[in-house]
Protein backbone atom coordinates (compact mmCIF):
# COMPACT_ATOMS: atom_id res chain seq x y z
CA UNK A 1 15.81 84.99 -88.31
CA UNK A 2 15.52 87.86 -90.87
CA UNK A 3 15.24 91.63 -90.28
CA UNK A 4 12.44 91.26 -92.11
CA UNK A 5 10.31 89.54 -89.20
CA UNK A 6 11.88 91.16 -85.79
CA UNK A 7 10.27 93.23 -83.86
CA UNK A 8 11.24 97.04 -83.57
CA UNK A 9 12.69 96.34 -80.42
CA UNK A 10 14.91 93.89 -81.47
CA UNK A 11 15.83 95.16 -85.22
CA UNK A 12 18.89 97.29 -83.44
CA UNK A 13 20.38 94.52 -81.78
CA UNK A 14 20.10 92.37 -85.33
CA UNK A 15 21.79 95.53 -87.21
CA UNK A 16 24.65 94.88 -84.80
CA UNK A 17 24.86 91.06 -85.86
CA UNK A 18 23.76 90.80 -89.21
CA UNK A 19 26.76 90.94 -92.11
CA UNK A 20 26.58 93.39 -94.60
CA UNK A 21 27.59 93.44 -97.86
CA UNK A 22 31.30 92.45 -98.44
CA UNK A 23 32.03 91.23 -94.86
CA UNK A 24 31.51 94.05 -92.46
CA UNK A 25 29.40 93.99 -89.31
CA UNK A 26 27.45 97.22 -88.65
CA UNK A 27 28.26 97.65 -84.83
CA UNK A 28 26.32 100.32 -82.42
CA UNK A 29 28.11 103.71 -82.40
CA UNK A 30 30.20 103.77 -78.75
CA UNK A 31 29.12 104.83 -75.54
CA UNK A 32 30.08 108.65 -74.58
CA UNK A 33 31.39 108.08 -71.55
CA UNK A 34 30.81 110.77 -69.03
CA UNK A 35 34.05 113.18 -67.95
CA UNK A 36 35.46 112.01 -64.61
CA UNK A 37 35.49 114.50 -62.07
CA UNK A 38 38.93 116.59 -61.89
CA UNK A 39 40.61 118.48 -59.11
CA UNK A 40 44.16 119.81 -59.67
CA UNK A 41 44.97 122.63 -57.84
CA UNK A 42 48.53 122.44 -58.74
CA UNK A 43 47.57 123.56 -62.45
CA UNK A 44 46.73 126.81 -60.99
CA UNK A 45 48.61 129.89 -61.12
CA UNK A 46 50.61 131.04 -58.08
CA UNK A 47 49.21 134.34 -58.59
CA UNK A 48 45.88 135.21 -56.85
CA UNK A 49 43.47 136.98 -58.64
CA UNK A 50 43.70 136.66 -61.87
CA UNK A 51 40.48 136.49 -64.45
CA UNK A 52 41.69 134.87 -67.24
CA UNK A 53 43.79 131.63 -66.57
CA UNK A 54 45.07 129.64 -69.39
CA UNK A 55 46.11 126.25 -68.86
CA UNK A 56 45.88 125.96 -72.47
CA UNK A 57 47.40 128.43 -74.14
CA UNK A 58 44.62 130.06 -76.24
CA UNK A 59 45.03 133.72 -75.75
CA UNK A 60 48.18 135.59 -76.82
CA UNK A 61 49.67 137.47 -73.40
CA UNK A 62 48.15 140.71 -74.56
CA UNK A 63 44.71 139.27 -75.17
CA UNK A 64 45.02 138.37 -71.72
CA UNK A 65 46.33 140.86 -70.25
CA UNK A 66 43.51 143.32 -71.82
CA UNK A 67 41.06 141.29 -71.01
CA UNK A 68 41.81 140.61 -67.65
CA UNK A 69 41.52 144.47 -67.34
CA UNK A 70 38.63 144.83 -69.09
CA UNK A 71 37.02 141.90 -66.47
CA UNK A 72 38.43 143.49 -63.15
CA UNK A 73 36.91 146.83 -64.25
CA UNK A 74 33.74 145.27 -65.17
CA UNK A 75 33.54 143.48 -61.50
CA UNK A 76 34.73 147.25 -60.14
CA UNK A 77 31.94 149.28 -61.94
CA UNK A 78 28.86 146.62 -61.63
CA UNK A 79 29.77 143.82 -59.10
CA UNK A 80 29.43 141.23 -62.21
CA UNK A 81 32.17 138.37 -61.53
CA UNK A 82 33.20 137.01 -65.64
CA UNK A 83 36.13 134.57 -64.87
CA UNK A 84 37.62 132.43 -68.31
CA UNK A 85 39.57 129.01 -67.94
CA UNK A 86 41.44 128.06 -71.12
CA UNK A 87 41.74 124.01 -70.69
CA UNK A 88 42.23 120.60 -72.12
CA UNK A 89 40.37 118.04 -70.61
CA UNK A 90 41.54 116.34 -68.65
CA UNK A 91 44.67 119.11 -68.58
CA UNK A 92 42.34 120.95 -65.90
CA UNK A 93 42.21 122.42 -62.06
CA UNK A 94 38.73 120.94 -62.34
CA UNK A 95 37.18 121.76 -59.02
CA UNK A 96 40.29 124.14 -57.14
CA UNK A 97 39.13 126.58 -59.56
CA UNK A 98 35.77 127.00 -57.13
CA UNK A 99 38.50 128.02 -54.59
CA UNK A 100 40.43 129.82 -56.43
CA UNK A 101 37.51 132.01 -57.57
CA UNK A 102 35.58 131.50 -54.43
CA UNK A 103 32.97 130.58 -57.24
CA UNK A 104 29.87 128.29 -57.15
CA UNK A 105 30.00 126.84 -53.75
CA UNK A 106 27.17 125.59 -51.85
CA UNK A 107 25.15 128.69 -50.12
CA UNK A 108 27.38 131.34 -51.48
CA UNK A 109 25.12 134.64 -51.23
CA UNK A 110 27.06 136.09 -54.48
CA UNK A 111 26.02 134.73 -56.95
CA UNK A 112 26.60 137.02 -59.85
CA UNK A 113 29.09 135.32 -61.67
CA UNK A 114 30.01 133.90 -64.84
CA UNK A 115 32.79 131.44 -66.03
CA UNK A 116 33.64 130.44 -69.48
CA UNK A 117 35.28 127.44 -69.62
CA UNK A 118 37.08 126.72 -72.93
CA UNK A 119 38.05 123.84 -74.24
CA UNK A 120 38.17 122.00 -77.86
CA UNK A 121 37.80 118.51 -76.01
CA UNK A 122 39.67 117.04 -79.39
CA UNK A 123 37.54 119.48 -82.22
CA UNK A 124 34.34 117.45 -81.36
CA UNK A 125 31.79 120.00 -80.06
CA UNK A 126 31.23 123.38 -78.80
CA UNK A 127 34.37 125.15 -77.74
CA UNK A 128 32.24 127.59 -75.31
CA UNK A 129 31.17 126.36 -71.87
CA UNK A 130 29.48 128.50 -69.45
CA UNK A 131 28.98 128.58 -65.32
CA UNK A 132 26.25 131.12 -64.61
CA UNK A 133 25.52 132.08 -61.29
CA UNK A 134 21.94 132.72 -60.05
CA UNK A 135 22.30 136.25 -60.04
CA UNK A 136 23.06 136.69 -63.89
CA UNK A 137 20.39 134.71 -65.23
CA UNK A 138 17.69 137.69 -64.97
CA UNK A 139 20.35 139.81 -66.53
CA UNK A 140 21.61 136.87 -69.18
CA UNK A 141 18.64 134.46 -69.38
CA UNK A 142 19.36 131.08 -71.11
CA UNK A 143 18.69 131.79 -74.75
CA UNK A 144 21.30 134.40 -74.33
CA UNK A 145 23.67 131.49 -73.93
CA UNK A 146 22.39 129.16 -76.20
CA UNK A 147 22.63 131.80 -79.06
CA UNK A 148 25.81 132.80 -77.77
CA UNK A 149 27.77 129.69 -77.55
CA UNK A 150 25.76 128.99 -81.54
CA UNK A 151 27.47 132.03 -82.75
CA UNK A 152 30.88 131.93 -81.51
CA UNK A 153 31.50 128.41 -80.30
CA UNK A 154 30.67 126.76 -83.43
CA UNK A 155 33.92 124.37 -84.61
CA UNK A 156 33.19 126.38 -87.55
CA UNK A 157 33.59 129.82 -86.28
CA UNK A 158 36.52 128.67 -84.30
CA UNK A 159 37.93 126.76 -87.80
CA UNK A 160 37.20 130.58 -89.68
CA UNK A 161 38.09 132.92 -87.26
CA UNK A 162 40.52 130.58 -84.69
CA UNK A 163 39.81 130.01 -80.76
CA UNK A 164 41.11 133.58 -79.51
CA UNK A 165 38.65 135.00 -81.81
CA UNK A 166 35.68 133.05 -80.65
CA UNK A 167 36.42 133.77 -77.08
CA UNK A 168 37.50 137.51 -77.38
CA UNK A 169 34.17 137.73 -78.84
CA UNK A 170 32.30 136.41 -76.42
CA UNK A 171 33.64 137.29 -73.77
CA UNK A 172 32.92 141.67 -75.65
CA UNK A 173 29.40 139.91 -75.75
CA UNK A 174 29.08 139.25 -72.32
CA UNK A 175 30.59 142.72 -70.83
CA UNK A 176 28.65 144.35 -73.65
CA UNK A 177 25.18 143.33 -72.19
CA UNK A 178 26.03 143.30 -68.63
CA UNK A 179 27.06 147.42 -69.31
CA UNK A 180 23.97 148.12 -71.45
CA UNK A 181 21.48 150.34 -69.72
CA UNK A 182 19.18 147.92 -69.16
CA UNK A 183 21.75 145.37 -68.69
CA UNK A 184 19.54 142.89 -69.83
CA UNK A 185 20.17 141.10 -73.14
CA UNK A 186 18.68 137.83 -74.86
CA UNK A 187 20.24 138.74 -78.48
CA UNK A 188 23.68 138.25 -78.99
CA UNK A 189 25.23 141.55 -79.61
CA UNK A 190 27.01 142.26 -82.65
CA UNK A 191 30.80 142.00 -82.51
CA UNK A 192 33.26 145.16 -83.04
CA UNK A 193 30.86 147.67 -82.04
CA UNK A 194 29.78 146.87 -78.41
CA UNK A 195 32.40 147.95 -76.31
CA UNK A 196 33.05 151.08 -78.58
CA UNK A 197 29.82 151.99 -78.35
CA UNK A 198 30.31 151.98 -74.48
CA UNK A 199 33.23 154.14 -74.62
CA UNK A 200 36.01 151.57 -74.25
């Protein structure tokens, strides 16, 4: 049978058959397997509390520090929960971080939260992951997102500007929009001048 006379349906499974030149078989690109669930509570700090926790070492300890601070006073002055996990799957607390947060449990009333997960998951992919809660979506809508994790999550960006970069950024971004006087943003707001424009 030639490629020639199969049927469309059938051509793919030929391709993975038929030799090419020199030899080689043409084989179907592998399955992405789907992430197995993960729940590791001992990879959490002993500290409670904290808004920033790096499993993987991202952030330097004043990058945390300051924006830990700048987190806890945005939850202070507007009720807006913004939590980051640094991780490498499957290096992660995985579901204890719900607890830990008291996050994104079934019929929790508040909902206005946001987690940032990061992870390179090997250099393949977007390093920005994000957990919005119900009550930020009116505030953040999904395009926000979309454009946000397309400006700063890019393996590019992260290759240009590095991973601490890309998630300081962000996370400006976020605190940036959810401070405006509107707090209402669907454009990604342009780094450096946000929170300085804010007073901080």
């Amino acid at each position: 049978m030639t490629a020639g006379i199969a049927s469309a349906a059938v051509a793919p499974l030929l391709l993975s058959v038929l030799p090419l030149a020199g030899g080689a078989l043409l084989s179907p690109p592998p399955a992405h397997a789907r992430l197995e669930g993960v729940n590791r509570p001992e990879l959490l700090p002993s500290e409670p509390g904290l808004n920033v926790i790096q499993v993987e070492k991202f952030l330097t300890k004043g990058q945390e520090k300051r924006m830990d601070d700048l987190l806890s006073k945005l939850e202070r002055d507007t009720g807006y929960r913004v939590r980051v996990l640094c991780q490498a799957y499957p290096r992660t607390p995985g579901l204890a971080i719900r607890d830990y947060w008291n996050l994104g449990k079934e019929g929790q009333k508040d909902d206005k939260y946001v987690v940032l997960v990061v992870d390179q998951f090997g250099g393949k992919g977007n390093v920005l992951n994000f957990n919005v809660g119900e009550g930020v979506k009116f505030a953040l809508p999904n395009v926000f997102w979309t454009r946000l994790t397309g400006k700063y999550g890019t393996s590019f960006f992260v290759k240009e500007n590095g991973i601490d970069i890309a998630i300081t950024n962000a996370i400006e971004a976020i605190v940036s929009c959810l401070r405006s006087e509107d707090q209402f943003c669907v454009n990604v707001p342009d780094e450096g001048m946000n929170l300085r424009s804010l007073g901080m």
